[in-house]
PDB file of N, CA and C in Angstrom:
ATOM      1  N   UNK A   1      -3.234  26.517 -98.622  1.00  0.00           N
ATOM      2  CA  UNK A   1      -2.598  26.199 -97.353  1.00  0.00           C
ATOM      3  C   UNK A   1      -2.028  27.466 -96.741  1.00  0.00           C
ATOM      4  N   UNK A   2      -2.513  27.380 -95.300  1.00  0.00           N
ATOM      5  CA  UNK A   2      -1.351  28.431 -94.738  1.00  0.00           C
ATOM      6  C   UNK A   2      -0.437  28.676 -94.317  1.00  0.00           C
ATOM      7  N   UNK A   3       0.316  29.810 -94.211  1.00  0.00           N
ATOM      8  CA  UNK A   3       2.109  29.687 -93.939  1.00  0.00           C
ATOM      9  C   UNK A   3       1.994  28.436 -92.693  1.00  0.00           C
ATOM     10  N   UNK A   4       1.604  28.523 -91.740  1.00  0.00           N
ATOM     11  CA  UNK A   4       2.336  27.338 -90.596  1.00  0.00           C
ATOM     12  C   UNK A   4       1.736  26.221 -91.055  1.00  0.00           C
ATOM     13  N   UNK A   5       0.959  25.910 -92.147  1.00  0.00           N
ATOM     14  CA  UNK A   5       0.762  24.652 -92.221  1.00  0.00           C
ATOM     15  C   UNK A   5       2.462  24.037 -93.620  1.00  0.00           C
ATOM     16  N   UNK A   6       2.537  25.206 -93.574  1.00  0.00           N
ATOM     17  CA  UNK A   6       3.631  25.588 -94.759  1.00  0.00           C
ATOM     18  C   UNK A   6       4.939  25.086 -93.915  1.00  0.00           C
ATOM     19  N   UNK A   7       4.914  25.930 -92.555  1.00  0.00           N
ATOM     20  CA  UNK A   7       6.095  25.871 -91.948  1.00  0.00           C
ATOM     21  C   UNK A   7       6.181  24.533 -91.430  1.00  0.00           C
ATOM     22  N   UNK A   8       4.688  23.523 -90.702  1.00  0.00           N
ATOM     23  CA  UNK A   8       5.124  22.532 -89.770  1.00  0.00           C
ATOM     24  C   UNK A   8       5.244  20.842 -90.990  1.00  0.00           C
ATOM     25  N   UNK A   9       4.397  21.052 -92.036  1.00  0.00           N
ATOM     26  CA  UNK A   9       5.341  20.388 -93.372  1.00  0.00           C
ATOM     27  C   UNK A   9       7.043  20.371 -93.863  1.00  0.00           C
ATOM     28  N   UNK A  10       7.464  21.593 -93.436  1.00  0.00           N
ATOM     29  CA  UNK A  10       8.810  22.170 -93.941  1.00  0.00           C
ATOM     30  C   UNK A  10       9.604  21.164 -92.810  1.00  0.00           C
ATOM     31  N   UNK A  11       9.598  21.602 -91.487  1.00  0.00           N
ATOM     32  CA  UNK A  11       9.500  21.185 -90.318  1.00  0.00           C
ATOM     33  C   UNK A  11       9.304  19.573 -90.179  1.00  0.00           C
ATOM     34  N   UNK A  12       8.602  18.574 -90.679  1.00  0.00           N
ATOM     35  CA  UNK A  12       7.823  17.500 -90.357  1.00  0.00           C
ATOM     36  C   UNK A  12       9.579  16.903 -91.611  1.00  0.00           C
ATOM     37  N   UNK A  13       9.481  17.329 -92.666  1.00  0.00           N
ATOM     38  CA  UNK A  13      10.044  16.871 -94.023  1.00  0.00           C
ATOM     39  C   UNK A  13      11.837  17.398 -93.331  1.00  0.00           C
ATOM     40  N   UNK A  14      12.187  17.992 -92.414  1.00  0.00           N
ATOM     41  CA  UNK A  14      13.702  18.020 -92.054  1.00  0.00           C
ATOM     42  C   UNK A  14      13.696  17.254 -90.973  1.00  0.00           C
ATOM     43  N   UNK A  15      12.534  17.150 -90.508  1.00  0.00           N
ATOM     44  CA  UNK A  15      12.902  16.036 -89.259  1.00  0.00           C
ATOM     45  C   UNK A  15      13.207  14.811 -89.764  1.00  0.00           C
ATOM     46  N   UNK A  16      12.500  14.841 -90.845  1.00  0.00           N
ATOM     47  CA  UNK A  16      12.669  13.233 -91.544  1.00  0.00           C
ATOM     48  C   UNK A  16      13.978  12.726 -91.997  1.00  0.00           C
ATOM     49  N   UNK A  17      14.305  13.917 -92.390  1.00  0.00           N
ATOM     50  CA  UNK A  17      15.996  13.853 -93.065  1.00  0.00           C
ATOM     51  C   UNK A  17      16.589  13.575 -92.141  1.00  0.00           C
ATOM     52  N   UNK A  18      16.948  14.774 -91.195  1.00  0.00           N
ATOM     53  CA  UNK A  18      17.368  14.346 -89.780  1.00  0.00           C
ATOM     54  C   UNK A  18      17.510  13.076 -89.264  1.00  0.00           C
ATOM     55  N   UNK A  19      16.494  12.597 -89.172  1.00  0.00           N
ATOM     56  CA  UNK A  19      16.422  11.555 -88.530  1.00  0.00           C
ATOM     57  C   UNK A  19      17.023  10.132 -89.217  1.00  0.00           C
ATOM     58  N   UNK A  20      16.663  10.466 -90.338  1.00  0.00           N
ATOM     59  CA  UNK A  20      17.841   9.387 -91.382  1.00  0.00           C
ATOM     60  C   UNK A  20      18.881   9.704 -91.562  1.00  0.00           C
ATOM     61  N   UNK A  21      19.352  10.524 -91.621  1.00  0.00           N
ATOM     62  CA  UNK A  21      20.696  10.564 -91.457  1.00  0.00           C
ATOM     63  C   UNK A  21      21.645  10.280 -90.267  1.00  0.00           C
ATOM     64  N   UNK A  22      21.031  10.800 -88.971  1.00  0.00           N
ATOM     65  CA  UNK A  22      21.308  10.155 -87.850  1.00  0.00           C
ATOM     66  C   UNK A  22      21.185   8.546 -88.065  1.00  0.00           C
ATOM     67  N   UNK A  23      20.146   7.973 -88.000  1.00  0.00           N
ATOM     68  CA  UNK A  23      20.070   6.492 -88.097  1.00  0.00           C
ATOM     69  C   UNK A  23      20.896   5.777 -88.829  1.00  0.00           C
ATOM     70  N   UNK A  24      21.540   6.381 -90.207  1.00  0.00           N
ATOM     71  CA  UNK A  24      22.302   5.921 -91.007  1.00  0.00           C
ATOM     72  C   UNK A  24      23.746   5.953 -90.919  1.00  0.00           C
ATOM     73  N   UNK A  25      23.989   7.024 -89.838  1.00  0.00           N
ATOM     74  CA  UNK A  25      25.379   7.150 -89.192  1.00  0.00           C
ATOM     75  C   UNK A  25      26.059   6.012 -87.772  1.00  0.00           C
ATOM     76  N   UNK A  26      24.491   6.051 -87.303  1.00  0.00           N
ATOM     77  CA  UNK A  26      24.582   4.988 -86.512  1.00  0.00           C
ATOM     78  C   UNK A  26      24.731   4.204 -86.601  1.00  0.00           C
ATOM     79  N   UNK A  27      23.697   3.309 -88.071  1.00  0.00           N
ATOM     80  CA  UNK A  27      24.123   2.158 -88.102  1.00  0.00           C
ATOM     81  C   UNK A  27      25.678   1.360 -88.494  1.00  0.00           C
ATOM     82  N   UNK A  28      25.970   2.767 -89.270  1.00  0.00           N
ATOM     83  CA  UNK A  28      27.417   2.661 -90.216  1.00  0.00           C
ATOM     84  C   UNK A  28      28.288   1.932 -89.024  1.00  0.00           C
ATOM     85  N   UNK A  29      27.885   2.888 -87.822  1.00  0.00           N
ATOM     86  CA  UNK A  29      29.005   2.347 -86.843  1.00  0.00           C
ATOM     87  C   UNK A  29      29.251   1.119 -85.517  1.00  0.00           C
ATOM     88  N   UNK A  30      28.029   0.769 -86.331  1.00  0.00           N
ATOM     89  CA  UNK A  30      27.442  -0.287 -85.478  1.00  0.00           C
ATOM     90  C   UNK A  30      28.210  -1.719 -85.472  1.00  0.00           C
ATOM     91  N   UNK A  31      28.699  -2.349 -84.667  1.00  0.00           N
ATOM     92  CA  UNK A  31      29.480  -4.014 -84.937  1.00  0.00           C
ATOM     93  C   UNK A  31      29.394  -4.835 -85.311  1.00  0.00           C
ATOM     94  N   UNK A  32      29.578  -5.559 -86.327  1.00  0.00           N
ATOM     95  CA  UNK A  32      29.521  -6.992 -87.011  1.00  0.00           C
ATOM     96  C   UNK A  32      29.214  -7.995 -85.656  1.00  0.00           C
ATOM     97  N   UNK A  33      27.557  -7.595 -85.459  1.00  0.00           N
ATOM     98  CA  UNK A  33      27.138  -8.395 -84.140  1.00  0.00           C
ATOM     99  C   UNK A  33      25.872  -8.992 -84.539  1.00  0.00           C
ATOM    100  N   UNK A  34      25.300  -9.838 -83.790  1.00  0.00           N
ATOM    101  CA  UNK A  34      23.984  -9.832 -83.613  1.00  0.00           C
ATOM    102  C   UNK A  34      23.273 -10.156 -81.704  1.00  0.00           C
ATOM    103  N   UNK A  35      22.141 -10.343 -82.142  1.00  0.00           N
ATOM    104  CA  UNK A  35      21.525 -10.627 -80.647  1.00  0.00           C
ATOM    105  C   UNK A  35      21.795  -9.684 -80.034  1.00  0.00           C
ATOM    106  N   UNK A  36      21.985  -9.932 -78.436  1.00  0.00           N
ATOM    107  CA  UNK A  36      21.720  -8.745 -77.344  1.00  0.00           C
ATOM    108  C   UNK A  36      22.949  -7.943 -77.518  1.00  0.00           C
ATOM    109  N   UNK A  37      24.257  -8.578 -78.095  1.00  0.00           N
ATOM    110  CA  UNK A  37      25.467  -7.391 -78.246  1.00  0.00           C
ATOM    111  C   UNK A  37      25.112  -6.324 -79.277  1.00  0.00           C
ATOM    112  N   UNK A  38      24.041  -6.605 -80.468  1.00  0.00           N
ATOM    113  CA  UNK A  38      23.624  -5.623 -81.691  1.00  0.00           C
ATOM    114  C   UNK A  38      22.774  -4.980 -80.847  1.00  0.00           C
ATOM    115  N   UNK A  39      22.014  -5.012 -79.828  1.00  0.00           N
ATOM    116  CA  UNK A  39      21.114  -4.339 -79.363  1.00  0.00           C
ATOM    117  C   UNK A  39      21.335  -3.400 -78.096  1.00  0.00           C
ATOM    118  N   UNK A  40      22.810  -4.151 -77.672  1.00  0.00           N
ATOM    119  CA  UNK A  40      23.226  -2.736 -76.574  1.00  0.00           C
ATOM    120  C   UNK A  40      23.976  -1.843 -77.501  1.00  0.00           C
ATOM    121  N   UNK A  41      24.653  -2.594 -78.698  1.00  0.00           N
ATOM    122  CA  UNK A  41      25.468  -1.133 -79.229  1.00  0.00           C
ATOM    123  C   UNK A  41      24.768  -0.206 -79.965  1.00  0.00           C
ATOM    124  N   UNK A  42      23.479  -0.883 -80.133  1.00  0.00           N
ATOM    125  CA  UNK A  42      21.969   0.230 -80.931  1.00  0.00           C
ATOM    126  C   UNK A  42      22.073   1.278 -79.568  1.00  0.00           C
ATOM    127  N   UNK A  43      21.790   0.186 -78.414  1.00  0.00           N
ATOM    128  CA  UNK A  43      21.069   1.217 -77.276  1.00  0.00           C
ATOM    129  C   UNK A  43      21.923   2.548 -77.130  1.00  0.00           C
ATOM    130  N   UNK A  44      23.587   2.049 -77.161  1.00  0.00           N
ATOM    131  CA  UNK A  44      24.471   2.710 -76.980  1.00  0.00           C
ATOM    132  C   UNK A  44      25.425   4.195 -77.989  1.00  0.00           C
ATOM    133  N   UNK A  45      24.751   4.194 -79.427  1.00  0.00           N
ATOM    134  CA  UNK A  45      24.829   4.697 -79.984  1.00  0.00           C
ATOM    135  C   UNK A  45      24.026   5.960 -79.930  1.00  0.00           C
ATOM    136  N   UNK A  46      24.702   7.264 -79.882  1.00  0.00           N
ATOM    137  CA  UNK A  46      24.402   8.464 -79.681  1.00  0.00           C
ATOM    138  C   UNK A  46      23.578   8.572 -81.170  1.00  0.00           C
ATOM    139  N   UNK A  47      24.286   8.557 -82.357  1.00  0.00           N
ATOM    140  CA  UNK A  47      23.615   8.486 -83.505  1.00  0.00           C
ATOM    141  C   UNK A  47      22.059   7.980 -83.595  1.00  0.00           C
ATOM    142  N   UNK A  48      21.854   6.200 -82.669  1.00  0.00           N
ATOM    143  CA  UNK A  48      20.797   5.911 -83.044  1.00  0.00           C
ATOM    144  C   UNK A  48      19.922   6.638 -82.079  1.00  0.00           C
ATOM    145  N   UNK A  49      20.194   6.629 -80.860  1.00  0.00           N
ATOM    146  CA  UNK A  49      19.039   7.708 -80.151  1.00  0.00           C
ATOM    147  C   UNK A  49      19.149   8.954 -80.644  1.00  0.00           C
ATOM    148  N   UNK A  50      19.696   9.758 -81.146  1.00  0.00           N
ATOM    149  CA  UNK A  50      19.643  11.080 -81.746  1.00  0.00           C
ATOM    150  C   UNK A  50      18.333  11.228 -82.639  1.00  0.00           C
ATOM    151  N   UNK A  51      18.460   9.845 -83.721  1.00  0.00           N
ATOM    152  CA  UNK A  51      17.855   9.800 -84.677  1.00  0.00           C
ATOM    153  C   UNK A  51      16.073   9.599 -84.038  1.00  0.00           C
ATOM    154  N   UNK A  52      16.227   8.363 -83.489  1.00  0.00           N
ATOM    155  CA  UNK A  52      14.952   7.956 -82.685  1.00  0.00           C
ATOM    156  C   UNK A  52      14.587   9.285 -81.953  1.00  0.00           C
ATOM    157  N   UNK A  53      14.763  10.191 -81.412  1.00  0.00           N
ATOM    158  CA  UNK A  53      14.552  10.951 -80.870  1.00  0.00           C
ATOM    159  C   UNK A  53      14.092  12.508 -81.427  1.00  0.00           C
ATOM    160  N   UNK A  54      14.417  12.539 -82.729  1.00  0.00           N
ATOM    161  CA  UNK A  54      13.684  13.244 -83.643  1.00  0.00           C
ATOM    162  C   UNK A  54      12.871  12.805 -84.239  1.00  0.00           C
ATOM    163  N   UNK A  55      12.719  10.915 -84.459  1.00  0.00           N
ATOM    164  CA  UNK A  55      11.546  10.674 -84.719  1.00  0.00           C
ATOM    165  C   UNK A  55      10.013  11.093 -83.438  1.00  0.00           C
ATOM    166  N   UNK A  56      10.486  11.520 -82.371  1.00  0.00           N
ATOM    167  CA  UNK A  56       9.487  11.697 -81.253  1.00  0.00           C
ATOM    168  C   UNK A  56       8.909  12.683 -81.618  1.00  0.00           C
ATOM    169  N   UNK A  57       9.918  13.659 -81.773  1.00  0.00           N
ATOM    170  CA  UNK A  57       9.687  14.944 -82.155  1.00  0.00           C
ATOM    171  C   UNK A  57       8.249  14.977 -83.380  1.00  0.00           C
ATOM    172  N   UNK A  58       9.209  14.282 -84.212  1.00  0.00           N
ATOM    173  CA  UNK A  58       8.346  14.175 -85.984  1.00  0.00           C
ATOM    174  C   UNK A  58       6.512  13.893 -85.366  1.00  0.00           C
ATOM    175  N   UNK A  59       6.672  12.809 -84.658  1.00  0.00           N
ATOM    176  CA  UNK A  59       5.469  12.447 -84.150  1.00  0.00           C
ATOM    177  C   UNK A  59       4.177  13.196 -83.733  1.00  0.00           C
ATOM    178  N   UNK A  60       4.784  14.204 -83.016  1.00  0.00           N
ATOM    179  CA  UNK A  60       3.645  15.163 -82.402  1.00  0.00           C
ATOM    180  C   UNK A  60       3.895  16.518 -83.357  1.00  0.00           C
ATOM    181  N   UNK A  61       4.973  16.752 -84.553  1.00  0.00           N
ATOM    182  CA  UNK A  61       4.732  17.808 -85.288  1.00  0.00           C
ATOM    183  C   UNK A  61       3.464  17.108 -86.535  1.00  0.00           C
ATOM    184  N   UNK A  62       3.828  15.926 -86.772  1.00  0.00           N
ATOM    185  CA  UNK A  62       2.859  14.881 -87.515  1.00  0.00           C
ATOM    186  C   UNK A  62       1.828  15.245 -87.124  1.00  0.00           C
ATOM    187  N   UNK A  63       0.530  15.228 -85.833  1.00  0.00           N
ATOM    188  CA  UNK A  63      -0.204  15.379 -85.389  1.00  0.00           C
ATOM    189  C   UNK A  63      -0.766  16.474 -85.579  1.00  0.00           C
ATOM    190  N   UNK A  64       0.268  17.769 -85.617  1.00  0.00           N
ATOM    191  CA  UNK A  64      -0.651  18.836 -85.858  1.00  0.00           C
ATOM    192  C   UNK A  64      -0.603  19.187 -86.821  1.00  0.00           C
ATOM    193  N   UNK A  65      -0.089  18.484 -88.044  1.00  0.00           N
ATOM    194  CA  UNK A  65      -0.706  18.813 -89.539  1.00  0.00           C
ATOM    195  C   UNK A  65      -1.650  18.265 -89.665  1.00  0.00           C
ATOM    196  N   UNK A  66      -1.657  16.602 -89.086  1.00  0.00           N
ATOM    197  CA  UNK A  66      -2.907  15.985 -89.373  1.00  0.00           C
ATOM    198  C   UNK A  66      -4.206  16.576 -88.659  1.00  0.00           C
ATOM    199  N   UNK A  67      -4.000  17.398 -87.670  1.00  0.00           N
ATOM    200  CA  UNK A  67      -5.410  18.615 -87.191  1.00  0.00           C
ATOM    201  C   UNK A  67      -5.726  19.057 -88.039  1.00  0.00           C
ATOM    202  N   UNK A  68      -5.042  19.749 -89.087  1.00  0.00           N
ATOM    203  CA  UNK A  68      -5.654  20.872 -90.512  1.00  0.00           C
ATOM    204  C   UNK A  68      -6.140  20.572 -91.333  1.00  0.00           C
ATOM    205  N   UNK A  69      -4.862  19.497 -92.014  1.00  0.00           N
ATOM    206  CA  UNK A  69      -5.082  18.851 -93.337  1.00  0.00           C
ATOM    207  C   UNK A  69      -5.365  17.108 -93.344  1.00  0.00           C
ATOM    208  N   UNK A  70      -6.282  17.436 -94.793  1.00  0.00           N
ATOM    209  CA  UNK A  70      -6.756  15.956 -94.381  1.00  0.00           C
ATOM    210  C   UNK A  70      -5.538  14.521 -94.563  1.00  0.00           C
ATOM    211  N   UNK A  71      -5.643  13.500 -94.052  1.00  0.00           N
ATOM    212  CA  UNK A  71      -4.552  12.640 -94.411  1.00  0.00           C
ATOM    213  C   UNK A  71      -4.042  12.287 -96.581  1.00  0.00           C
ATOM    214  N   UNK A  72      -4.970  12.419 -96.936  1.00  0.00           N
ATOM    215  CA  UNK A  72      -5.200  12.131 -98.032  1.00  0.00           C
ATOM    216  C   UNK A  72      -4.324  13.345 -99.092  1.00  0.00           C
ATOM    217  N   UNK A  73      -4.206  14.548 -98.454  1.00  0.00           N
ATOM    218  CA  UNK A  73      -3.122  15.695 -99.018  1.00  0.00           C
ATOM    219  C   UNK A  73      -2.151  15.373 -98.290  1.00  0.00           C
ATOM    220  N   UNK A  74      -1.895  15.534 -96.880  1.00  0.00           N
ATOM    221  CA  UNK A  74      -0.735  15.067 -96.246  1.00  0.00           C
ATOM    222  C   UNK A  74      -0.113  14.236 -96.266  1.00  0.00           C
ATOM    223  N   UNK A  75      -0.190  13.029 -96.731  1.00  0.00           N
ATOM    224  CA  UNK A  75       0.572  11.940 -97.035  1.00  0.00           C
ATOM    225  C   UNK A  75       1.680  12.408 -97.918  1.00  0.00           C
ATOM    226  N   UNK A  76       0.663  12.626 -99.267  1.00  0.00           N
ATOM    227  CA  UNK A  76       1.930  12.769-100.214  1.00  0.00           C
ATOM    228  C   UNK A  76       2.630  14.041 -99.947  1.00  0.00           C
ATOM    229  N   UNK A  77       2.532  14.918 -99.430  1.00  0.00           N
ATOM    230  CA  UNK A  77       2.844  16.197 -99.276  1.00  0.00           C
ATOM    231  C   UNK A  77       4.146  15.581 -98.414  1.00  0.00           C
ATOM    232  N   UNK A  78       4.171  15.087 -97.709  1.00  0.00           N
ATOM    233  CA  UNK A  78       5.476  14.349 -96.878  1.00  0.00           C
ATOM    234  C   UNK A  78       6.205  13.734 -97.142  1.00  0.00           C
ATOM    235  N   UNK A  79       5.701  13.149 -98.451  1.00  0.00           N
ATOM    236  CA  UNK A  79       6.491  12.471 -99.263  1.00  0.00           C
ATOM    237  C   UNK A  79       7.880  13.531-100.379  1.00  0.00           C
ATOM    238  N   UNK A  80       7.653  14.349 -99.817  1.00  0.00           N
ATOM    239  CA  UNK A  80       8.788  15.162-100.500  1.00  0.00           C
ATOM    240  C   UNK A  80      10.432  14.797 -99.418  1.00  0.00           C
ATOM    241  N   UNK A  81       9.859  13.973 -98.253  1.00  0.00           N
ATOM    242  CA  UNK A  81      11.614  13.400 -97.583  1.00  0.00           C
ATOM    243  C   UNK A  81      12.231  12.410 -98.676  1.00  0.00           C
ATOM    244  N   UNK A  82      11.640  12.006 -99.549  1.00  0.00           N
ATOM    245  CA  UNK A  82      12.026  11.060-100.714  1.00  0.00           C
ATOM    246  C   UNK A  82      13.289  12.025-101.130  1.00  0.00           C
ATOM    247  N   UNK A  83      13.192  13.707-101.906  1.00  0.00           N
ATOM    248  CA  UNK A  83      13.898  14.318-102.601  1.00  0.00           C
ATOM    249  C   UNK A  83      15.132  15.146-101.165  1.00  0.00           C
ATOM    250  N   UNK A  84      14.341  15.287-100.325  1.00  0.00           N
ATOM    251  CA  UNK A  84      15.345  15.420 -99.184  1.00  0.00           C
ATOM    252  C   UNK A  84      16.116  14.672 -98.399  1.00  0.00           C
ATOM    253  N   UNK A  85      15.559  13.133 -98.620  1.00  0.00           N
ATOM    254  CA  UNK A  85      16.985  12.496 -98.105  1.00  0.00           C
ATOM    255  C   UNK A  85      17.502  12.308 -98.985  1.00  0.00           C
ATOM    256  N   UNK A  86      17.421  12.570-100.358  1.00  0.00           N
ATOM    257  CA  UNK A  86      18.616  12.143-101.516  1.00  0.00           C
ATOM    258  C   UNK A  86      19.428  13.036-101.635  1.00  0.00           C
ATOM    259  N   UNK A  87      19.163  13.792-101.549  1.00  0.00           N
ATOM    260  CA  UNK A  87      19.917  15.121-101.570  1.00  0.00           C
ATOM    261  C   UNK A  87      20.703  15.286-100.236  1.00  0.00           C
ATOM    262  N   UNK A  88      20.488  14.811 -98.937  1.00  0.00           N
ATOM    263  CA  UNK A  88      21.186  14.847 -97.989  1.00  0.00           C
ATOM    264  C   UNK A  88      21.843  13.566 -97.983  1.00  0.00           C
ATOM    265  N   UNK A  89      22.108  12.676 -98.961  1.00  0.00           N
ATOM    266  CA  UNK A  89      22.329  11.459 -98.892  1.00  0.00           C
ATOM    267  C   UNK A  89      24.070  12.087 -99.643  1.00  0.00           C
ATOM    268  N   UNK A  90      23.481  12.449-100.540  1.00  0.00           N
ATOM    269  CA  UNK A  90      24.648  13.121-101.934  1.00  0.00           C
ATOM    270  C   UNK A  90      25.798  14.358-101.196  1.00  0.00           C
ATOM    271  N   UNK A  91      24.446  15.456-100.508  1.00  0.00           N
ATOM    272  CA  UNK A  91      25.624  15.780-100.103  1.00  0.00           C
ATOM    273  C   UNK A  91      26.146  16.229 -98.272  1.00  0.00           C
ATOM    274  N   UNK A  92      25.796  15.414 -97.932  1.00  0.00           N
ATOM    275  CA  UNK A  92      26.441  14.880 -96.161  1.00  0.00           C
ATOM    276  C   UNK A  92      26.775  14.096 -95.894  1.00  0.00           C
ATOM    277  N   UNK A  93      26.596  12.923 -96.094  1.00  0.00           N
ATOM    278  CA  UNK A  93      27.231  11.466 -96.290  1.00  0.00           C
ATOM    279  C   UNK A  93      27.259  10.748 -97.696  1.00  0.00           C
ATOM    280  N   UNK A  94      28.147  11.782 -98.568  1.00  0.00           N
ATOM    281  CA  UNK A  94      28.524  11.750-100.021  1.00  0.00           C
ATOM    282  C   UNK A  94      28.374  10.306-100.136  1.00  0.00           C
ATOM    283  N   UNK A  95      27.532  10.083-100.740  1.00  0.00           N
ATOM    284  CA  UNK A  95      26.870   9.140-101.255  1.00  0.00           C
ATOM    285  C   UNK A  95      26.870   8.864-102.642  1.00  0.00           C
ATOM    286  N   UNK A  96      26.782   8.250-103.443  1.00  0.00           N
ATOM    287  CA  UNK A  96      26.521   8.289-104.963  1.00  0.00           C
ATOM    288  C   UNK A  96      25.137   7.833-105.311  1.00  0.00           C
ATOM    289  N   UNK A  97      24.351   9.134-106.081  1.00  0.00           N
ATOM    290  CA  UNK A  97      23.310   9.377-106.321  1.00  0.00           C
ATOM    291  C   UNK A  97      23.456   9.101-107.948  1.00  0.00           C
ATOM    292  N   UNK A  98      22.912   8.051-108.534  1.00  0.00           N
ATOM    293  CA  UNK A  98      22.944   8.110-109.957  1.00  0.00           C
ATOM    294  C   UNK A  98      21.603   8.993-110.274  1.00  0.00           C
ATOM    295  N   UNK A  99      21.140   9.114-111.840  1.00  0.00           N
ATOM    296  CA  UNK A  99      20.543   9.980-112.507  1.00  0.00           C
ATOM    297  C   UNK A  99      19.062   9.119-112.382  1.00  0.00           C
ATOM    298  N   UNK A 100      19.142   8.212-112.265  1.00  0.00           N
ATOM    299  CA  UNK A 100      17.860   7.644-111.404  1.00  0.00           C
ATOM    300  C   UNK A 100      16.846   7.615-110.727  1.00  0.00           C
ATOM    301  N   UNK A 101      17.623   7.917-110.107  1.00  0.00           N
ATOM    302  CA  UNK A 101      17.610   8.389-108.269  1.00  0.00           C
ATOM    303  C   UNK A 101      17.231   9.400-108.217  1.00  0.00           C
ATOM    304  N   UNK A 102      17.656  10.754-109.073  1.00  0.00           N
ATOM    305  CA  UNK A 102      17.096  12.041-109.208  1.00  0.00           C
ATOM    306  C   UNK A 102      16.019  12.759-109.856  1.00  0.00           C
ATOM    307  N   UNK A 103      15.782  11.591-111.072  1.00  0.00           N
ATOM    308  CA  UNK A 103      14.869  11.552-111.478  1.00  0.00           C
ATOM    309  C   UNK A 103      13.451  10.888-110.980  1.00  0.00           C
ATOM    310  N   UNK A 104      13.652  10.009-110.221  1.00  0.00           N
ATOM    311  CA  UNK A 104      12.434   9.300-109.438  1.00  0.00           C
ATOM    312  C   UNK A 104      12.135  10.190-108.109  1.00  0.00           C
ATOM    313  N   UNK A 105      13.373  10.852-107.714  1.00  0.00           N
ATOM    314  CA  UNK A 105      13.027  12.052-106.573  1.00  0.00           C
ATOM    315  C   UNK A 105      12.407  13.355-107.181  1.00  0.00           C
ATOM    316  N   UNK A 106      12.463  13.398-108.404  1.00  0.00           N
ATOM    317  CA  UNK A 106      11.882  15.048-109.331  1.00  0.00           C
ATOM    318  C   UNK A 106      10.533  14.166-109.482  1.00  0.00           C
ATOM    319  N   UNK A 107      10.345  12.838-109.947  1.00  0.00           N
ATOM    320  CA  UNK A 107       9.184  12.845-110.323  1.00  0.00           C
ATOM    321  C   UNK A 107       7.866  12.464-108.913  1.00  0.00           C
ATOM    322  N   UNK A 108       8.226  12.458-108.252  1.00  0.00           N
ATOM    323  CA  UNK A 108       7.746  12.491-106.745  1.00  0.00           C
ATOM    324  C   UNK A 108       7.395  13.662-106.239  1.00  0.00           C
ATOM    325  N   UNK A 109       8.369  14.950-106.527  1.00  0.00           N
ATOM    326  CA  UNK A 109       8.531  16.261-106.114  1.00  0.00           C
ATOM    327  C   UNK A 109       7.169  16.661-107.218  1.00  0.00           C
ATOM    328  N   UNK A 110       6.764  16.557-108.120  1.00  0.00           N
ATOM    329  CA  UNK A 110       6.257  17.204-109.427  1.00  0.00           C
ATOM    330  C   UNK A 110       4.617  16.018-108.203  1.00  0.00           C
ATOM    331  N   UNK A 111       4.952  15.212-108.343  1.00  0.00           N
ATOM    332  CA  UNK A 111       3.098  14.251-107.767  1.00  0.00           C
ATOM    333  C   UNK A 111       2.719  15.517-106.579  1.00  0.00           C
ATOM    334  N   UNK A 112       4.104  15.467-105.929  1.00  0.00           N
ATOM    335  CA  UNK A 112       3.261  16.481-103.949  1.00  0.00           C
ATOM    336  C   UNK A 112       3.218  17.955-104.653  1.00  0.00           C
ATOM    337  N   UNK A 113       3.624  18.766-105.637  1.00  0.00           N
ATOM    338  CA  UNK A 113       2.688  19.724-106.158  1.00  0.00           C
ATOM    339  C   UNK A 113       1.614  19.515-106.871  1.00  0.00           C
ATOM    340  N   UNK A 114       1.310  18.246-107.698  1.00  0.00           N
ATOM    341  CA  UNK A 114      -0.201  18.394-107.956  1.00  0.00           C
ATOM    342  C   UNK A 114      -0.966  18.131-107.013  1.00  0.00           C
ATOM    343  N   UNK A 115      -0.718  17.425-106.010  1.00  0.00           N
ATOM    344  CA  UNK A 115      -2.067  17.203-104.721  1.00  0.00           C
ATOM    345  C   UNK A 115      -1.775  18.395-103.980  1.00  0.00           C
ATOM    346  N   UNK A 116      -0.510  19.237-103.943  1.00  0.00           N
ATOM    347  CA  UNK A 116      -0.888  20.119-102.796  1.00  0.00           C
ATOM    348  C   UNK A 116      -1.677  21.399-103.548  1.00  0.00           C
ATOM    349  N   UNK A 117      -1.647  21.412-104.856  1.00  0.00           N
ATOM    350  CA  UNK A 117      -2.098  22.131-105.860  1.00  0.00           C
ATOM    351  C   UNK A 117      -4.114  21.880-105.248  1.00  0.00           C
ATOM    352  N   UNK A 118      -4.289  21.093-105.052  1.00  0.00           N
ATOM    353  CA  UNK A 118      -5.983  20.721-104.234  1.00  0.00           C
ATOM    354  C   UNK A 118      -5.996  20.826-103.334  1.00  0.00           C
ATOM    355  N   UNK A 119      -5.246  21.343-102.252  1.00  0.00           N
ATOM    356  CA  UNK A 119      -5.665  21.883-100.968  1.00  0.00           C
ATOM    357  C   UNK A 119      -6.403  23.061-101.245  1.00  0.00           C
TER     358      UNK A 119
END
């Protein structure tokens, strides 16, 4: 692989974080509502459009990995937001991450180097 396919993976995998973490801040602050009042205070939440809005982003950086690489490396290769939102889970919205959790994120991290190991 080459560096910018290096960089817009790197890129694709912080947007992801990003974007969950935004969403997850949002929802935190969201009202013991439902129906159209849960759906203006979605609309109304800076958090949830923040988040949605790096998913736009993610979208068309998505696209131009999928120009290079085939879907079949790229999938799992993206799948490394598994070990990056846990880790941004633990430590930005201190979260409690049991040994679990870190271990099912290492053993995920260890799968997207053997497939990216076949590019």
């Amino acid at each position: 692989m080459n560096g910018w396919i290096v960089f817009w993976f790197a890129l694709s995998v912080v947007c992801d974080v990003a974007g969950q973490l935004c969403l997850k801040r949002g929802a935190d602050d969201l009202p013991d509502a439902s129906g159209a009042t849960l759906a203006l205070a979605t609309l109304r939440s800076g958090w949830v459009l923040g988040g949605c809005a790096i998913y736009i982003a993610e979208i068309f950086i998505w696209l131009r990995i999928l120009a290079e690489v085939p879907l079949s490396i790229a999938f799992p290769i993206a799948s490394l937001n598994f070990l990056g939102v846990t880790l941004a889970s633990a430590l930005v919205l201190k979260e409690r991450v049991v040994l679990r959790q870190w271990l099912g994120a290492f053993l995920i991290t260890c799968g997207v180097v053997v497939v990216a190991h076949t590019a």
